[in-house]
Protein backbone atom coordinates (compact mmCIF):
# COMPACT_ATOMS: atom_id res chain seq x y z
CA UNK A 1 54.53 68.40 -61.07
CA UNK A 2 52.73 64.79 -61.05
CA UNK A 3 50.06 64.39 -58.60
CA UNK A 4 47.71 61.77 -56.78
CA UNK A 5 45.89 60.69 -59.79
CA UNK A 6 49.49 60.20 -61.97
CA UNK A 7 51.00 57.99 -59.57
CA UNK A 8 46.93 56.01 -59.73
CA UNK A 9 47.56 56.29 -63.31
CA UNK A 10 50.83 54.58 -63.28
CA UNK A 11 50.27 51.85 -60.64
CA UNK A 12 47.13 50.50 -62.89
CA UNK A 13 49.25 50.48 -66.36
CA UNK A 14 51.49 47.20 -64.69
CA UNK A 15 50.49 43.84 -66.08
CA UNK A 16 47.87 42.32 -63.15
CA UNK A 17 46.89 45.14 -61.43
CA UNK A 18 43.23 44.86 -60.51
CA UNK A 19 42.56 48.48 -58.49
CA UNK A 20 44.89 50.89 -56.89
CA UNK A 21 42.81 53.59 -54.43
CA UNK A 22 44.38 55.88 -52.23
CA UNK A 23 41.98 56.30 -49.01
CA UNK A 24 41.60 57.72 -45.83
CA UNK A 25 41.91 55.69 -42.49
CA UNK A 26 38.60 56.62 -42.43
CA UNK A 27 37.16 54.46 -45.69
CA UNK A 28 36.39 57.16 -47.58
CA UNK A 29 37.88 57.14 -50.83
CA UNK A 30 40.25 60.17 -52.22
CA UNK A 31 41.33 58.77 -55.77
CA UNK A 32 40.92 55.08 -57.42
CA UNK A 33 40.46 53.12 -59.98
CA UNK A 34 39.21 49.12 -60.17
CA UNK A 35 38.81 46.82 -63.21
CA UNK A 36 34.61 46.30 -63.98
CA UNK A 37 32.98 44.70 -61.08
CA UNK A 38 34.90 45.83 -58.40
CA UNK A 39 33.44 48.77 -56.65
CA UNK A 40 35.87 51.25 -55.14
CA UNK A 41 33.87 52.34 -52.66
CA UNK A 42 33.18 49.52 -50.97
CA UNK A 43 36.64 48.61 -51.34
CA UNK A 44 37.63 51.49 -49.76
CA UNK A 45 34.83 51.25 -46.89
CA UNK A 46 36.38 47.99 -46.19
CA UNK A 47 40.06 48.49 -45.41
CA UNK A 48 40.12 50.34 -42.54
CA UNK A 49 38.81 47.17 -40.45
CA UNK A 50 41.58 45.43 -41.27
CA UNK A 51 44.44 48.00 -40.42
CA UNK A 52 42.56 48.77 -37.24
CA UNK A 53 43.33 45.34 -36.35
CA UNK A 54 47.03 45.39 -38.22
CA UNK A 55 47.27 48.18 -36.22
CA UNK A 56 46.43 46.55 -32.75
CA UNK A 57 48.53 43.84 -33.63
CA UNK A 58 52.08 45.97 -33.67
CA UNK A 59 51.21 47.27 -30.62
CA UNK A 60 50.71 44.14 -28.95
CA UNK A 61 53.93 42.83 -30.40
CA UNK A 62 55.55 45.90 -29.81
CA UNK A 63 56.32 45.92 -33.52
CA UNK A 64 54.84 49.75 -34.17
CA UNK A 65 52.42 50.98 -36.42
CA UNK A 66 51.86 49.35 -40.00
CA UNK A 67 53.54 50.01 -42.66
CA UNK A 68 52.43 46.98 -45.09
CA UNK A 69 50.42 44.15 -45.08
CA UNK A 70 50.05 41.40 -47.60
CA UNK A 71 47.42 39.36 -48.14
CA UNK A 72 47.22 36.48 -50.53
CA UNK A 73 43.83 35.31 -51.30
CA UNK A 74 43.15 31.96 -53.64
CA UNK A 75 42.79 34.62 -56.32
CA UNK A 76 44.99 37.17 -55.86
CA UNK A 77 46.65 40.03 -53.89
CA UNK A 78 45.61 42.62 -51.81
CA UNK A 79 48.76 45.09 -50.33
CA UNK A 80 47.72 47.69 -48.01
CA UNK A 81 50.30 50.31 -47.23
CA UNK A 82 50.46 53.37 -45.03
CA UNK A 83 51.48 56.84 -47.24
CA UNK A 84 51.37 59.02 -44.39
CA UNK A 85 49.50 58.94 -40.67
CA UNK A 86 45.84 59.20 -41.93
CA UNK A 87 46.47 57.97 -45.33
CA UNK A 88 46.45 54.04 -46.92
CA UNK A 89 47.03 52.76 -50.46
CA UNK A 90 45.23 49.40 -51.56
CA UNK A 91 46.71 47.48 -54.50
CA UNK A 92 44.57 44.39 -55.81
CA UNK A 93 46.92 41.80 -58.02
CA UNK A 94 46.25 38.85 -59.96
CA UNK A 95 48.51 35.95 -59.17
CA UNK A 96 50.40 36.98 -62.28
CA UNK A 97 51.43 40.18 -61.32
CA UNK A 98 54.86 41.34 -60.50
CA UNK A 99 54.50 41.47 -56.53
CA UNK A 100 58.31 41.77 -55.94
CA UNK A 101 58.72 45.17 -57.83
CA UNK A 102 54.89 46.67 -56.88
CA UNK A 103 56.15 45.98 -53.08
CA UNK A 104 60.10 47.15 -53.53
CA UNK A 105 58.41 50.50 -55.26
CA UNK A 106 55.55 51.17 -53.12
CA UNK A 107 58.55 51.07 -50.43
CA UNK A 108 60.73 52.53 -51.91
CA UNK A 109 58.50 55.56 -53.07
CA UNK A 110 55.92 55.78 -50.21
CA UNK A 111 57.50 59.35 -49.40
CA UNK A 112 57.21 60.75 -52.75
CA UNK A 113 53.44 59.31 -52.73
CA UNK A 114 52.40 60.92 -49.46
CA UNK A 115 53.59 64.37 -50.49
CA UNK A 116 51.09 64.53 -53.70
CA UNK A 117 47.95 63.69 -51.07
């Protein structure tokens, strides 16, 4: 039966993919990995911030909670997704990565990924 660290496993083997952690809404880090210089902790410590606000956002807008954000930085990508209520997947992407098919899969298999957690 795959678990949390498989699907890690598999997410970092596609062409431009920088770091893939699986965290709690809390920051604390429950499984990662990030290419040399990037710190997964501190990645980790840093997300919840931004879904807080995400978050805060949906409700003003009557839009619900989050279930992805995208943000495109001069660099690269960062996709934040929600696995289950009190657990978040980060994805960091170079430019030259397949966004289209990391985003239709993350959707498409955000189920499957909150049941190994």
């Amino acid at each position: 039966m795959p678990n949390i660290r498989d699907f890690t496993s598999a997410l970092r083997q596609r062409p431009g993919v920088d770091a893939v952690l699986v965290l709690g809404k809390d920051g604390l880090l429950i499984e990662g990995f990030a290419a040399p210089g990037l710190n997964t902790e501190d990645l980790a410590a840093r997300v919840p911030a931004l879904v807080s606000e995400a978050e805060s956002l949906g409700k003003a807008t009557q839009q619900g909670p989050l279930n992805t954000a995208i943000l495109e930085h001069q660099k690269g990508y960062a996709i934040i997704a929600a696995l289950a209520d009190e657990t978040l997947l980060l994805v960091l992407l170079r430019p030259s990565a397949d966004l289209g098919g990391l985003l239709f899969d993350v959707r498409r298999y955000r189920g499957n990924i909150a049941s190994l957690i």
